[in-house]
Structures are given as structure tokens and as C-alpha cells.
N, C-alpha and C. Protein backbone atom coordinates (compact mmCIF):
# COMPACT_ATOMS: atom_id res chain seq x y z
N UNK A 1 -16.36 -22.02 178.90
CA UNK A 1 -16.28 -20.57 178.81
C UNK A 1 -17.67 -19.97 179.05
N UNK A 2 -18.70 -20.93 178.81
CA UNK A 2 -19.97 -20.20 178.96
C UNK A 2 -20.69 -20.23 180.34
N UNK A 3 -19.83 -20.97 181.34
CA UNK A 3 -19.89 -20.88 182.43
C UNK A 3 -19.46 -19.48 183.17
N UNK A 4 -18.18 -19.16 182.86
CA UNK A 4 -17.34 -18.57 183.43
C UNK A 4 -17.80 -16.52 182.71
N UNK A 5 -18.83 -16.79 181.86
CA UNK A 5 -19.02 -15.68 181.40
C UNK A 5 -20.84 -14.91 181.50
N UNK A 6 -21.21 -16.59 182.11
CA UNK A 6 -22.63 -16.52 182.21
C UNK A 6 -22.89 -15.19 183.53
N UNK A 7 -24.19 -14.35 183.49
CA UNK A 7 -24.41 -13.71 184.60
C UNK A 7 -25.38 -14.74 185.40
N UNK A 8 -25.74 -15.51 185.29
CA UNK A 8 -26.64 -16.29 186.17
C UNK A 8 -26.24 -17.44 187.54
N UNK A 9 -24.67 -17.90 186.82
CA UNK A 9 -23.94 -19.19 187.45
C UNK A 9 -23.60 -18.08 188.60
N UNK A 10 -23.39 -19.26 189.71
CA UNK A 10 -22.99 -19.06 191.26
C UNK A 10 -21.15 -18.59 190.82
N UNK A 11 -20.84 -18.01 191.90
CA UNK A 11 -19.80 -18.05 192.31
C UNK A 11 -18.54 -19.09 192.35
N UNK A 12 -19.17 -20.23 192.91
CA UNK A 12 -18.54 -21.35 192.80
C UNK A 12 -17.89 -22.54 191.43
N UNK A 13 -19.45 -22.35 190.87
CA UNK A 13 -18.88 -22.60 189.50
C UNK A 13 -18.24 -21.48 188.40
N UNK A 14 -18.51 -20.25 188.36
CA UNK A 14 -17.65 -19.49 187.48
C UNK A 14 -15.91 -20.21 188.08
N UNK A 15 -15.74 -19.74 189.28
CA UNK A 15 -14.38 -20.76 190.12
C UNK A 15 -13.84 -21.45 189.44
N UNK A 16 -14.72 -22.37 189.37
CA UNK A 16 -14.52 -24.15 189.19
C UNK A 16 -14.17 -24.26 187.32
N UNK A 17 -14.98 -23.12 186.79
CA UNK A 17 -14.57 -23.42 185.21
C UNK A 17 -13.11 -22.44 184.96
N UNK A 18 -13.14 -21.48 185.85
CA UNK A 18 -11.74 -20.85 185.09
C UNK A 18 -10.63 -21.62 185.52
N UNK A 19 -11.16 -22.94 186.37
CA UNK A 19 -9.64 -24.09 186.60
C UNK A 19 -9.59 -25.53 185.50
N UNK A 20 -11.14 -25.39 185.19
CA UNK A 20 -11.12 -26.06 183.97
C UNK A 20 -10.55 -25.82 183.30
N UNK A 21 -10.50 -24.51 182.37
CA UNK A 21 -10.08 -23.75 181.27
C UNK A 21 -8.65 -23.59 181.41
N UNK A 22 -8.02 -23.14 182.90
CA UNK A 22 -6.51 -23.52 182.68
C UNK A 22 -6.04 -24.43 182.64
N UNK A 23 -6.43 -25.76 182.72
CA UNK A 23 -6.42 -26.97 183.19
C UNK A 23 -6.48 -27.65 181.22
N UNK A 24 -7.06 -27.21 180.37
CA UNK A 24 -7.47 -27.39 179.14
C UNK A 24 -6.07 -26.54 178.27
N UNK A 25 -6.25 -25.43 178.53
CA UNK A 25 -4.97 -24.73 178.38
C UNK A 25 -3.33 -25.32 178.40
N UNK A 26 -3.37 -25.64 179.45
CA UNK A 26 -2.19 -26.79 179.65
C UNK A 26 -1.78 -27.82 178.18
N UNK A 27 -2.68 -28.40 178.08
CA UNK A 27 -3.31 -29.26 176.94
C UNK A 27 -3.05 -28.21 175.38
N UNK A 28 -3.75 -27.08 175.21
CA UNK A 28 -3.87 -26.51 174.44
C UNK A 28 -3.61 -25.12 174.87
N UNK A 29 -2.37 -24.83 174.29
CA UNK A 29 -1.79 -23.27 175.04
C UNK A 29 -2.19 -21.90 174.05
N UNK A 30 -2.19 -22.77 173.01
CA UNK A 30 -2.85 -20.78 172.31
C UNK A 30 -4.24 -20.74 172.56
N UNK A 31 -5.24 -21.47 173.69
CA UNK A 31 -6.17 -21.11 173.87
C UNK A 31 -6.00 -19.88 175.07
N UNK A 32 -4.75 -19.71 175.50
CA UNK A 32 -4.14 -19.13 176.40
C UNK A 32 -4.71 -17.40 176.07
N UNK A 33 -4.16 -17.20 174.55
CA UNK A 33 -4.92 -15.77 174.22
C UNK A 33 -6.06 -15.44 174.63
N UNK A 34 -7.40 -16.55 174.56
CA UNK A 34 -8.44 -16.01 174.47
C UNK A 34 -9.59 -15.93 175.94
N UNK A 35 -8.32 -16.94 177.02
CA UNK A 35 -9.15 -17.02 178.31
C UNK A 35 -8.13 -16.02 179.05
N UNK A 36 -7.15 -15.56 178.88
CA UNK A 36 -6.43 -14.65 179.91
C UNK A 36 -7.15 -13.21 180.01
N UNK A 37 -7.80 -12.81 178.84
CA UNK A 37 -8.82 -11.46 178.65
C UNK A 37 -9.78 -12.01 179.43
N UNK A 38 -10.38 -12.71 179.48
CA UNK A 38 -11.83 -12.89 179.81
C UNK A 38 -12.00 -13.02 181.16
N UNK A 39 -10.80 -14.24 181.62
CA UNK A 39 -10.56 -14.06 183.38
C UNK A 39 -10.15 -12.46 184.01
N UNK A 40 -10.25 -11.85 183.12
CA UNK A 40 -9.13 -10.64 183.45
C UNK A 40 -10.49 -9.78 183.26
N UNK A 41 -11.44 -9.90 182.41
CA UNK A 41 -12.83 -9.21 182.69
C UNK A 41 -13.62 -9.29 183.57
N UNK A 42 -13.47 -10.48 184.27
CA UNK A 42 -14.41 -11.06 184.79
C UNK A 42 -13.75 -10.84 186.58
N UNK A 43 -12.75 -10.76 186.82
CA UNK A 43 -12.25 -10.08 188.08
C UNK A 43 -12.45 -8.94 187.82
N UNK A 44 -12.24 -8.12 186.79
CA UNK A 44 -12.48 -6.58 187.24
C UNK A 44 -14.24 -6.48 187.38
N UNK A 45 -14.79 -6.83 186.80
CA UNK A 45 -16.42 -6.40 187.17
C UNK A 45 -16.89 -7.27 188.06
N UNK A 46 -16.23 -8.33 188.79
CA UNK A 46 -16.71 -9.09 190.28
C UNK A 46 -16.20 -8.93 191.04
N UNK A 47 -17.23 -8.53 192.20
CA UNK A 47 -16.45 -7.84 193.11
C UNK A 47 -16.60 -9.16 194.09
N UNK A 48 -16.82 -10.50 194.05
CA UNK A 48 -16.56 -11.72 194.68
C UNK A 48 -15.66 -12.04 195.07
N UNK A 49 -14.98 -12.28 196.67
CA UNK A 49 -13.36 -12.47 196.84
C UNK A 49 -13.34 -14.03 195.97
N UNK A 50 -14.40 -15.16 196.11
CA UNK A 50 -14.26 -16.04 195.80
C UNK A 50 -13.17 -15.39 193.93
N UNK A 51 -14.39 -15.03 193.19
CA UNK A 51 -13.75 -14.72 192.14
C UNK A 51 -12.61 -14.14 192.16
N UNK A 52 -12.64 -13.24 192.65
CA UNK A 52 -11.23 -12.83 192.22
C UNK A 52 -9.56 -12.84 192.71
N UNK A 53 -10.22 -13.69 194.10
CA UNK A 53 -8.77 -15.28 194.56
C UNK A 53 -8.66 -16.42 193.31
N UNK A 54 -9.50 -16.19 192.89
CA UNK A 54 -9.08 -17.86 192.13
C UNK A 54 -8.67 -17.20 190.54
N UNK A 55 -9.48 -16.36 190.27
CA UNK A 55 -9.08 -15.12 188.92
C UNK A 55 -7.48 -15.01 188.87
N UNK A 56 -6.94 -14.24 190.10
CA UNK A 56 -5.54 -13.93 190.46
C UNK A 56 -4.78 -15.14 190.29
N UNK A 57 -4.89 -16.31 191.11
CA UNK A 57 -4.39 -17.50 190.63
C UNK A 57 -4.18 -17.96 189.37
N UNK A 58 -5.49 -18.40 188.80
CA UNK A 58 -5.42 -18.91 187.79
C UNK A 58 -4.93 -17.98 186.72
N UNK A 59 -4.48 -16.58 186.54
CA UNK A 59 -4.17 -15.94 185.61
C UNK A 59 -2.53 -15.92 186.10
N UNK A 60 -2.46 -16.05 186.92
CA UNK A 60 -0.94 -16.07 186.92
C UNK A 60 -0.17 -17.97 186.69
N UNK A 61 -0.87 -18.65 186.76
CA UNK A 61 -0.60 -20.13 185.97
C UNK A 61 -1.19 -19.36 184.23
N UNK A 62 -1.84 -19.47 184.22
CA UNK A 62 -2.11 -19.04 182.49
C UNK A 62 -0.90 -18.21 181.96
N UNK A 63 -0.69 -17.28 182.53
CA UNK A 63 0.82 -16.18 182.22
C UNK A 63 1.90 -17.61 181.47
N UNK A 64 2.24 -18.32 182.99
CA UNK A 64 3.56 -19.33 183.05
C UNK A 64 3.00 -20.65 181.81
N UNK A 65 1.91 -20.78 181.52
CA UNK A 65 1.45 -21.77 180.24
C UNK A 65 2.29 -21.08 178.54
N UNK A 66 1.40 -19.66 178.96
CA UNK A 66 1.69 -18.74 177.82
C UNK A 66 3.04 -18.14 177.31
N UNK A 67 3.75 -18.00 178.21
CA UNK A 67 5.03 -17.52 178.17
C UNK A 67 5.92 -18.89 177.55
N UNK A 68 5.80 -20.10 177.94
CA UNK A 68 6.26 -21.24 177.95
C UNK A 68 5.95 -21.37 176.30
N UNK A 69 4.97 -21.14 175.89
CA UNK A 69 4.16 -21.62 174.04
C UNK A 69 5.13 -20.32 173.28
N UNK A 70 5.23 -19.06 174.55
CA UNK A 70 6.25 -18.25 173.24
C UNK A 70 7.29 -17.47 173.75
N UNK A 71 8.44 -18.16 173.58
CA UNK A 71 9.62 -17.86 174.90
C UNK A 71 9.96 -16.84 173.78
């Protein structure tokens, strides 16, 4: 998370950790609450297509994790 929230990390790795984090999520789904805000902050104030192709993605797998932990 301290990747994905850092202002210093590249592009590539903010990327690379919000697939970690869904990827962990999977594993552990009520962590689902606390990374779906943050990916969801972090596309609106980057204006990076990188970020916010993989943001869009990965928040819509996080949705289908989350929904699944509370039908």
C-alpha cells in the first residue's frame, strides 16, 4: 500500500502494487474495504493512462472479490 500511495514511485510500480493488493485481496477479502477507496483516489488525482487502465481494472476485479465476501 505504501507503494501505491507513495508520491515518489514511477508509474509502473504504483501498477504493479495495485495487482499485488488485488491479488492479496483474493486471499483476504475484507481487505477489499480499505484498497477499493484508495485505488479509487489514486485514479482520480492521476492523470497517468498507465494508472488509471490498470486502476479501472483492478477495481472492477476488487468489486467481484467484494461482492462475493458479502452477497
Amino acid at each position: 500500500m505504501n507503494y501505491l500511495t507513495s508520491c515518489n514511485e514511477a508509474i509502473a510500480i504504483k501498477a504493479f502494487s495495485m495487482t499485488v493488493l488485488r491479488k492479496i485481496c483474493e486471499h483476504y477479502p475484507q481487505l477489499t474495504q480499505e484498497v477499493i477507496p484508495t485505488i479509487e483516489l489514486i485514479i482520480g488525482e492521476n492523470n497517468a493512462p498507465g494508472i488509471q487502465s490498470r486502476g479501472r481494472k483492478e477495481l472492477k476485479l476488487l468489486r467481484k472479490i467484494a461482492a462475493k465476501k458479502n452477497p
